[in-house]
Protein backbone atom coordinates (compact mmCIF):
# COMPACT_ATOMS: atom_id res chain seq x y z
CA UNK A 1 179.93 176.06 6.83
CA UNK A 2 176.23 176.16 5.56
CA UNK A 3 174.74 173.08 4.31
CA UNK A 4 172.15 173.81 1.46
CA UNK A 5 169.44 171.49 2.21
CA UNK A 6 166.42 170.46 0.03
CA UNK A 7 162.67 169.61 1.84
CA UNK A 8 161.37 166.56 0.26
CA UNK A 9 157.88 166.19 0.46
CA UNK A 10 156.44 162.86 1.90
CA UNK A 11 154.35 161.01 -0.74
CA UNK A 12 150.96 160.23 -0.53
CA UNK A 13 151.26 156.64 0.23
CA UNK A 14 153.25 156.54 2.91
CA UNK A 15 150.62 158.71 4.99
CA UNK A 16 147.94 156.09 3.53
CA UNK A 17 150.61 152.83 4.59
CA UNK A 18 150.63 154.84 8.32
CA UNK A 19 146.92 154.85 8.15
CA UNK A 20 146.18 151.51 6.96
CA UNK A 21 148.79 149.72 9.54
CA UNK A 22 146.41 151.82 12.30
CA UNK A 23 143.02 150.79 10.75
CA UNK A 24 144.05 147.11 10.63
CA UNK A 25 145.19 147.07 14.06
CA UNK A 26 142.35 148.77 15.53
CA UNK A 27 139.90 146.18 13.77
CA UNK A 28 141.75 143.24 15.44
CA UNK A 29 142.08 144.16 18.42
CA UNK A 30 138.78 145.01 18.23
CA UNK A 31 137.52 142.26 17.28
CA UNK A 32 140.37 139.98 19.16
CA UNK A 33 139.81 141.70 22.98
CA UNK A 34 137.25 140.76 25.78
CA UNK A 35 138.56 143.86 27.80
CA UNK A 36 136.37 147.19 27.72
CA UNK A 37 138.69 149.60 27.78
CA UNK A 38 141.22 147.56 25.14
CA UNK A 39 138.05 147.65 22.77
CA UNK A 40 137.58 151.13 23.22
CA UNK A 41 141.09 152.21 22.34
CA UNK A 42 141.13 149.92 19.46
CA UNK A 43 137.93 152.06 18.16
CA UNK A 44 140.12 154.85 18.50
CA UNK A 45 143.08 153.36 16.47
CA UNK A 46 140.19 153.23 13.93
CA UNK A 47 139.35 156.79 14.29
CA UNK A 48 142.72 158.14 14.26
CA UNK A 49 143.17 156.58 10.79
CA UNK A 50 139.82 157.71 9.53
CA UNK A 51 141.41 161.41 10.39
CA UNK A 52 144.80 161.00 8.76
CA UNK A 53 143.15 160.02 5.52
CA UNK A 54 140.64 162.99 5.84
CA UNK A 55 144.64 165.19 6.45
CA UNK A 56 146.07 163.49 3.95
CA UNK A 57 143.21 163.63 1.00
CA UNK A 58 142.55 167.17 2.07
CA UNK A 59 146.42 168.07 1.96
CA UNK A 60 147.10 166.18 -1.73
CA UNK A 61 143.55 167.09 -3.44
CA UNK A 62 142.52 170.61 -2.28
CA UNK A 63 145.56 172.05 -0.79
CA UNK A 64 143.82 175.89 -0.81
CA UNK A 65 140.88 174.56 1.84
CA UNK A 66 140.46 173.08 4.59
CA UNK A 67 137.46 170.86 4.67
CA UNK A 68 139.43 167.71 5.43
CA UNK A 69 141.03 169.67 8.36
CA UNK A 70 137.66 170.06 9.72
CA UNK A 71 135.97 167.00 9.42
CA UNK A 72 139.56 165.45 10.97
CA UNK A 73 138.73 168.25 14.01
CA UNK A 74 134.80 167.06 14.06
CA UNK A 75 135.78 163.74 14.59
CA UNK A 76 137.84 164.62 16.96
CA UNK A 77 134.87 165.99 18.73
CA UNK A 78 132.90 163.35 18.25
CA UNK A 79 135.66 160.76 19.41
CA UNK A 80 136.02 162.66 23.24
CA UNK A 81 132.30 162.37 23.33
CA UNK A 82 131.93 158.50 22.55
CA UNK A 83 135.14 158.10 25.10
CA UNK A 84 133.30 159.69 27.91
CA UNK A 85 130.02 158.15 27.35
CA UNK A 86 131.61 154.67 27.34
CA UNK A 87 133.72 154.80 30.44
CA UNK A 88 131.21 155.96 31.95
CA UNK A 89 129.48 152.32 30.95
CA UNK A 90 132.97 150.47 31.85
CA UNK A 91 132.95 152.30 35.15
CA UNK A 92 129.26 151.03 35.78
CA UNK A 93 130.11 147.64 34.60
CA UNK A 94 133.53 147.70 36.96
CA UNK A 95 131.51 148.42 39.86
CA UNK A 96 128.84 145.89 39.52
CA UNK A 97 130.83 143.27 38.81
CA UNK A 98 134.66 143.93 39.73
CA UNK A 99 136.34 143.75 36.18
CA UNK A 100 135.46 145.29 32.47
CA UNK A 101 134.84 142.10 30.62
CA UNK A 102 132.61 141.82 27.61
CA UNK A 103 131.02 138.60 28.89
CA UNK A 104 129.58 140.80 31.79
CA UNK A 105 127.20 142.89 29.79
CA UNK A 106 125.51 139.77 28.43
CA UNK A 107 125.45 138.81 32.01
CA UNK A 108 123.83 142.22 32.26
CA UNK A 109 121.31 141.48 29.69
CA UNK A 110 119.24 138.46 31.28
């Protein structure tokens, strides 16, 4: 027995809900953590909204192109880059002084 079944679409808002739960949580713990590496993936969270609303605005506004597509895959780009650049730092920062805490790189500083 077939079952006849019906795609509904997913509206708008609950892609921008998705994306705004992420953005929120990557500013707290953001602004919450003292741990390198916690900060960093909180400016990720951030990120990974920023690209759902490019999908999403692309997807609902200009379904024929693709220019929300791309700037989602340049930031994307741009996102690996910042990640290896900054463990790189928390790796330094580990090694000098045996744990990834913010309050080391003001120690750094004087």
């Amino acid at each position: 027995m077939l079952v006849n079944t019906v795609q509904i679409p997913v509206p708008m808002i609950a892609y921008l809900i998705v994306s705004l739960i992420m953005m929120f949580a990557g500013v707290y713990g953001f602004l919450t953590r003292k741990n390198l590496i916690m900060i960093l993936i909180s400016i990720e969270l951030i990120l990974n909204a920023v690209d759902i609303n490019f999908a999403v605005f692309n997807r609902y506004l200009f379904p024929a192109q693709n220019e929300g597509l791309f700037f989602a895959f340049f930031t994307i780009a741009i996102a690996a880059c910042e990640t290896a650049v900054a463990i790189a730092i928390i790796i330094n920062v580990y090694r000098r002084f045996g744990n990834a805490e913010v309050d080391n790189i003001n120690t750094m500083q004087e």
